[in-house]
Protein backbone atom coordinates (compact mmCIF):
# COMPACT_ATOMS: atom_id res chain seq x y z
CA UNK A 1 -25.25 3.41 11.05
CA UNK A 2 -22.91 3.08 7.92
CA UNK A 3 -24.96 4.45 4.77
CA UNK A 4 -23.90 1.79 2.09
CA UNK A 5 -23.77 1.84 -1.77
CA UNK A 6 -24.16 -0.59 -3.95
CA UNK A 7 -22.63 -0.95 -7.23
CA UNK A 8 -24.41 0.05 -10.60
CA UNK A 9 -23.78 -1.14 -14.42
CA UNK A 10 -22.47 1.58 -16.38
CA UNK A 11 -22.07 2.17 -19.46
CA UNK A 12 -18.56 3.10 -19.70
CA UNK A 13 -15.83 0.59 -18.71
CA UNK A 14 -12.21 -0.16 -18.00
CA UNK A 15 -10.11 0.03 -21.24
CA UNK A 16 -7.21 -2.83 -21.08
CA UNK A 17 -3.96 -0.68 -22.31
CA UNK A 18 -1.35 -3.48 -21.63
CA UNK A 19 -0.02 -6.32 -20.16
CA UNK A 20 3.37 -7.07 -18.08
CA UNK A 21 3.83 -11.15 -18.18
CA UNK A 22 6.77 -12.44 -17.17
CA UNK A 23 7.09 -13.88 -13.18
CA UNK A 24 6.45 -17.28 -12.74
CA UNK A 25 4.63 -16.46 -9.16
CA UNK A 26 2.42 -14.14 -7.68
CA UNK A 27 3.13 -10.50 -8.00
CA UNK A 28 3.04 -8.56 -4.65
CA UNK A 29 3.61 -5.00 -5.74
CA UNK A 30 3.67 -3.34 -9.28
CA UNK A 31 4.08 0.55 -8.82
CA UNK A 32 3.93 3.11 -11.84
CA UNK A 33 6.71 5.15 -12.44
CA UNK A 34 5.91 9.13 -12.57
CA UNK A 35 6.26 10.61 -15.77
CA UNK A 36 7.57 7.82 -17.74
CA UNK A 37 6.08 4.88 -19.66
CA UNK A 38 7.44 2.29 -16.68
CA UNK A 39 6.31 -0.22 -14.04
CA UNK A 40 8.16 -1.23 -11.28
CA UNK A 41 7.25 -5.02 -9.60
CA UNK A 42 8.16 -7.15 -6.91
CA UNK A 43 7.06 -10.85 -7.04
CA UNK A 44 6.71 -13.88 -4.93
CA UNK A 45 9.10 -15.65 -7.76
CA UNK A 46 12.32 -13.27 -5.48
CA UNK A 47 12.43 -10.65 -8.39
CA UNK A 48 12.48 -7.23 -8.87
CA UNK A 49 11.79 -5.76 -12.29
CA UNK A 50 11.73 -2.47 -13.97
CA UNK A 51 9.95 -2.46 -17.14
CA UNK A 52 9.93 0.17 -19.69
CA UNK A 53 7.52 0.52 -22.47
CA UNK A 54 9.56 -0.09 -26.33
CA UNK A 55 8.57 1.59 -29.49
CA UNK A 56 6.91 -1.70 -30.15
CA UNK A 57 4.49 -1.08 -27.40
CA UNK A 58 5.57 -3.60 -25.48
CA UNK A 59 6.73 -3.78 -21.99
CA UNK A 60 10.44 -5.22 -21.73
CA UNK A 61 12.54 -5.52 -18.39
CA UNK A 62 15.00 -2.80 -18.31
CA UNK A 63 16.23 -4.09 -14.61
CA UNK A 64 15.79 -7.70 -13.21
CA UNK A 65 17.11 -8.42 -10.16
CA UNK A 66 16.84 -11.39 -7.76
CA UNK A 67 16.41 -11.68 -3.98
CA UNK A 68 17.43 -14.26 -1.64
CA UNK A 69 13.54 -14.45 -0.39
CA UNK A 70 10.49 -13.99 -1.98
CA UNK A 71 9.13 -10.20 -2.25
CA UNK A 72 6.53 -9.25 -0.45
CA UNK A 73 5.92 -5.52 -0.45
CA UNK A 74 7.89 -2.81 -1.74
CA UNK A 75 7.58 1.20 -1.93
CA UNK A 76 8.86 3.93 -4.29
CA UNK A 77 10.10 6.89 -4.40
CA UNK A 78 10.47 8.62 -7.00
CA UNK A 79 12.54 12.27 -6.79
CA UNK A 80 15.61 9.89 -4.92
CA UNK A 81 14.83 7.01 -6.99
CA UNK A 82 14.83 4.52 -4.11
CA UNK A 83 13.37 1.59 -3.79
CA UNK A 84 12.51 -0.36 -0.29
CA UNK A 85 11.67 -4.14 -0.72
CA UNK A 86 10.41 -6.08 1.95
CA UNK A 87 10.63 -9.98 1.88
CA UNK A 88 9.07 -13.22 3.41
CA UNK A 89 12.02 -13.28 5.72
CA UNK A 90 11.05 -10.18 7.24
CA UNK A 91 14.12 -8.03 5.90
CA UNK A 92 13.84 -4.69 4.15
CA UNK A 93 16.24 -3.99 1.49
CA UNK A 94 17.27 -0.28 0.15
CA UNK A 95 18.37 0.39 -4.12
CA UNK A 96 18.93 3.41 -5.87
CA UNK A 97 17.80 2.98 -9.63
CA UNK A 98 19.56 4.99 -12.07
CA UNK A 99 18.89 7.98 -14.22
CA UNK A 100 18.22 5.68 -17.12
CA UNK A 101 16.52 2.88 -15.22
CA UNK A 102 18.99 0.73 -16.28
CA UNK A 103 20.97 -0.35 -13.59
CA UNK A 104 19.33 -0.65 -9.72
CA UNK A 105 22.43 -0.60 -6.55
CA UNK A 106 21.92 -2.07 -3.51
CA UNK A 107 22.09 0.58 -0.32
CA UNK A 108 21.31 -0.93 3.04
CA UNK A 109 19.45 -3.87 4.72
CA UNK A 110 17.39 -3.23 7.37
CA UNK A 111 16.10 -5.95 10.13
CA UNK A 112 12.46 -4.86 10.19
CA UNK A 113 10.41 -7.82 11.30
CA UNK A 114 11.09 -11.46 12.30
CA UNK A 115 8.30 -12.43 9.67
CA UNK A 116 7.25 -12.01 6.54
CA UNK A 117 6.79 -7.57 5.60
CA UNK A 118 3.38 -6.98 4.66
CA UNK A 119 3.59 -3.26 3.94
CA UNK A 120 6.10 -0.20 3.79
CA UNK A 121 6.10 3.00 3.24
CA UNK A 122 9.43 5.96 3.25
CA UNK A 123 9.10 9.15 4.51
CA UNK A 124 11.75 11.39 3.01
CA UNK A 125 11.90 14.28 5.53
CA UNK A 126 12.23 12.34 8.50
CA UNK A 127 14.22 9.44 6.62
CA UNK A 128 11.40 7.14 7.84
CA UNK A 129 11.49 3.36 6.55
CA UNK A 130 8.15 2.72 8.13
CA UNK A 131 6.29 -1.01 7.96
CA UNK A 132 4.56 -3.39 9.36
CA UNK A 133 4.70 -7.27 9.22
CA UNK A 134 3.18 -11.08 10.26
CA UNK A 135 4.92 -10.46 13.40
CA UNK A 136 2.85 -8.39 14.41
CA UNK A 137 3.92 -4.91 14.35
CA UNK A 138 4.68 -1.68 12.74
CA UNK A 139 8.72 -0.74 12.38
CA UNK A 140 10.26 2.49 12.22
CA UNK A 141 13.66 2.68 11.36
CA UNK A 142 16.19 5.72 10.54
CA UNK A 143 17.46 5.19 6.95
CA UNK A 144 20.33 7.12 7.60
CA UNK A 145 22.11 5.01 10.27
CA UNK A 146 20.01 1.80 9.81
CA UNK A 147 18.99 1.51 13.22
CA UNK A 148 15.43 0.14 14.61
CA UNK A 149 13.69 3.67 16.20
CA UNK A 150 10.46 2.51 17.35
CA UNK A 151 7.86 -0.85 17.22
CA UNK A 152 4.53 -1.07 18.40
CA UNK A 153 2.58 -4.87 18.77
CA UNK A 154 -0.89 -5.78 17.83
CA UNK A 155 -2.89 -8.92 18.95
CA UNK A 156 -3.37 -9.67 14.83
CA UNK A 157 -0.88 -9.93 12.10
CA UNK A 158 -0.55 -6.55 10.71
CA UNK A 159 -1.73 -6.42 6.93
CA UNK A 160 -1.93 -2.79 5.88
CA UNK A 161 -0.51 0.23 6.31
CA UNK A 162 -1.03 4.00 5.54
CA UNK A 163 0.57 6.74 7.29
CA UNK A 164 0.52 10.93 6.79
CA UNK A 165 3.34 12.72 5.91
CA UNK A 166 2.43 15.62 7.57
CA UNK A 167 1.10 14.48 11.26
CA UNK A 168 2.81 11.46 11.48
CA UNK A 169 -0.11 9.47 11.87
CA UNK A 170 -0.05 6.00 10.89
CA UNK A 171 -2.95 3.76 10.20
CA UNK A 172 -2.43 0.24 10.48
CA UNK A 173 -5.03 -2.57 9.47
CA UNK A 174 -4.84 -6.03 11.01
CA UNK A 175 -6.48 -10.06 10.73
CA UNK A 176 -8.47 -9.09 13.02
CA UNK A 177 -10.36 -6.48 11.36
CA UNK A 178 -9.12 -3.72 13.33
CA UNK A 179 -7.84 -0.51 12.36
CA UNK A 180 -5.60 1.26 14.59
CA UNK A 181 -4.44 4.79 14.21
CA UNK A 182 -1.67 5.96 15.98
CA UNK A 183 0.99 8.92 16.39
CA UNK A 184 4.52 7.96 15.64
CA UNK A 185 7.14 9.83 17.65
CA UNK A 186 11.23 9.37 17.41
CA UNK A 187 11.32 6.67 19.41
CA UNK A 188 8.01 5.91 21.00
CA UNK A 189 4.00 5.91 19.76
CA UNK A 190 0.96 6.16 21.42
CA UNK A 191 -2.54 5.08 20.20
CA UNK A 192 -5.12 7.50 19.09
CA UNK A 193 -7.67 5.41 18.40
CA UNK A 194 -9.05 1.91 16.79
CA UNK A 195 -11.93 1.97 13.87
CA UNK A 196 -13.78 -1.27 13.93
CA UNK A 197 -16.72 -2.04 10.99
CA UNK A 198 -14.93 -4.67 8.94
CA UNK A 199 -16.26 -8.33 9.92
CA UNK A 200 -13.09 -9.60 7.98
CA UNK A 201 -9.44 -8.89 8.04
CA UNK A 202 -8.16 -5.89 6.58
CA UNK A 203 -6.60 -6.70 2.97
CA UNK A 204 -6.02 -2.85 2.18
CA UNK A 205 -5.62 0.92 3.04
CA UNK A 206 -5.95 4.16 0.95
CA UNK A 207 -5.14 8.02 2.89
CA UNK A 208 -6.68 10.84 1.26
CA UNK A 209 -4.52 13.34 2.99
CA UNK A 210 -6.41 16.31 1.36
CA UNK A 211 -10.11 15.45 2.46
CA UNK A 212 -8.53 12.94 5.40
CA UNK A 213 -10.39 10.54 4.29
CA UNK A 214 -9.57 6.77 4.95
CA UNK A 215 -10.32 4.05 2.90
CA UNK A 216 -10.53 0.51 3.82
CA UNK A 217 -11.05 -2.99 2.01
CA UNK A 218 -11.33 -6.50 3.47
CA UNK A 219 -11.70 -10.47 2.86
CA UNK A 220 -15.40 -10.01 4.03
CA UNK A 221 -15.71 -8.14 0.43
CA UNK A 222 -16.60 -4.23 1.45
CA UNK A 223 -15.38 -1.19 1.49
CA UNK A 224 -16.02 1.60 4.08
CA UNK A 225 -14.94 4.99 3.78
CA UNK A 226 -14.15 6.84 7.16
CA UNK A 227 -14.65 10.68 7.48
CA UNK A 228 -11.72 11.14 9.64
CA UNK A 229 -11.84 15.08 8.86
CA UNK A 230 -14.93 15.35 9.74
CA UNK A 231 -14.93 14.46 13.18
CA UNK A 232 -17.97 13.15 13.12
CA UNK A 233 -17.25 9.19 12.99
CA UNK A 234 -19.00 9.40 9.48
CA UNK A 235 -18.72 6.24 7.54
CA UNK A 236 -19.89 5.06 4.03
CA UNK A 237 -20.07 1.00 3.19
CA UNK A 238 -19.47 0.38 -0.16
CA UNK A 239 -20.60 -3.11 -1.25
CA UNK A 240 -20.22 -4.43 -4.63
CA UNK A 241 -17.37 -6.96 -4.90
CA UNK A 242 -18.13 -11.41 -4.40
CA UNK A 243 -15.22 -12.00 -2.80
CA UNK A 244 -12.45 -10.12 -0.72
CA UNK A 245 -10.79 -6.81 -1.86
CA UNK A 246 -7.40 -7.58 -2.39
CA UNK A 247 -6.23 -3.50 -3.17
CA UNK A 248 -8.13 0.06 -3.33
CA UNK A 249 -6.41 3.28 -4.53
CA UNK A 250 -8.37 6.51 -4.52
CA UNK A 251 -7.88 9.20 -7.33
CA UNK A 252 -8.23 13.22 -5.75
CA UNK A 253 -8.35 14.74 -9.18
CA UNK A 254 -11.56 12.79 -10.36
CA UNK A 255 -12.47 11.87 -6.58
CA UNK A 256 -13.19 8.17 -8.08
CA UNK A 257 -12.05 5.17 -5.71
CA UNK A 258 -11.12 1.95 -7.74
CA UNK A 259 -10.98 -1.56 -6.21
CA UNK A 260 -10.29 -4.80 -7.65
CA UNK A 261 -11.23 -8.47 -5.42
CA UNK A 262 -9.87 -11.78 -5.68
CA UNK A 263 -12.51 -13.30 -8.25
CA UNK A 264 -10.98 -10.70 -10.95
CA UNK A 265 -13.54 -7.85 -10.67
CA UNK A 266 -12.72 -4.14 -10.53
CA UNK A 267 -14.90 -1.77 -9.51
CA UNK A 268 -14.75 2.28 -10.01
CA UNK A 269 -17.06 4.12 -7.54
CA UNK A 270 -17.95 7.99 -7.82
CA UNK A 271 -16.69 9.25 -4.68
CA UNK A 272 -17.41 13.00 -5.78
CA UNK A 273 -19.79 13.95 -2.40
CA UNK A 274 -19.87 16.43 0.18
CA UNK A 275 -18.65 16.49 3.48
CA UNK A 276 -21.30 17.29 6.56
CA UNK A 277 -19.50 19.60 8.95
């Protein structure tokens, strides 16, 4: 049995710092860039932009680029500067953004998915490109010679994805409300195991890789927390949202979890307890 919390008024709130307006469609990914005043975004309008805050305040597009199809996920990182954009056509596409962010070059194409890319994620040791797509499945492709390594099929359109660094586990979330972890190899995977709790599809993932703690959101608007450290099958619903949770991202250093659902409400919840060995 899940123990569940439920969301409290608090005095203190969300501060509103700024704005980005500018894509005339839905925006599938906006990423903050480390150590500068910068967002990177990816819309459903087939751009890419790299905004930089001006003395002014404001937030001006430093970099706009457009795709061929609309943008649909995209990861970054940050110490190689490179950017992996997946689209509705199911393609992945590799830039290198400049010193400056001024000036984003195209690197490679990869053939991830015969439908639209839902999630990715890059792996720098390994030179992963991993993701997973509304075909489907989860890809894993070499980023040094392009070439597909490894796929793995669900029964749902895969929506989310998580994976750690340091195991090579990968957590994928589906439609059908299913979480599946499994253990990505060079060329093969096997399945470790499938978390079910979620009476909706999975909308979004969030590893904690230094508790190992995973969090999950969905369209039937919760949150559960599992205790996969722990061993124990722990889990903690966390209820507060009126419609589905459309993205999650947990913060170690304050050990707060903040979620924001499609009827404009963000939540921040105190995530600051301790584990039962």
């Amino acid at each position: 049995m899940a123990a569940e919390i439920h969301s409290r008024p608090q005095s203190s709130r969300p501060v509103l710092l700024s704005k980005v307006e500018g894509h005339q469609d839905v925006v599938s990914a906006a990423l903050l860039i480390p150590k500068e005043d910068g967002v990177i975004t990816a819309s459903e309008d087939r751009t890419i932009r790299v905004w930089l805050k001006r003395d002014s305040g404001q937030y001006w597009p430093s970099i706009y680029h457009t795709m061929s199809s609309p943008c649909s996920a995209m990861a970054y990182h940050h110490d190689s500067r490179r950017i992996f954009v997946g689209q509705d056509n199911g393609a992945i596409m590799e830039f290198h953004i400049s010193e400056d962010f001024n000036k984003m070059n195209f690197v490679k194409t990869y053939p991830a998915h015969q439908n639209r890319v839902s999630a990715i994620t890059f792996c720098l040791t390994s030179e992963w490109v991993i993701s997973t797509g509304h075909d489907k499945c989860i890809s894993w492709m070499c980023t040094r010679s392009g070439s597909m390594l490894g796929r793995h099929y669900f029964t749902s359109w895969a929506s989310c994805l998580q994976y750690d660094y340091e195991t090579r586990h990968a957590f994928v979330g589906d439609y059908s409300g299913q979480i599946t972890l499994l253990k990505l190899e060079q060329n093969t995977c096997s399945v470790i195991t499938t978390l079910k709790g979620h009476e909706g599809s999975i909308t979004s993932l969030w590893w904690d890789p230094v508790q190992r703690l995973l969090f999950s959101g969905a369209s039937d608007h919760s949150i559960i927390m599992w205790d996969i450290g722990g061993r124990k099958g722990r889990t903690l619903l966390l209820q507060g949202h009126h419609d589905k949770v459309q993205a999650i991202c947990y913060i170690q250093l304050t050990r707060q979890l903040v979620s924001c659902s499609a009827d404009g409400g963000i939540a921040v919840w105190n995530m600051d307890i301790s584990r039962e060995e």
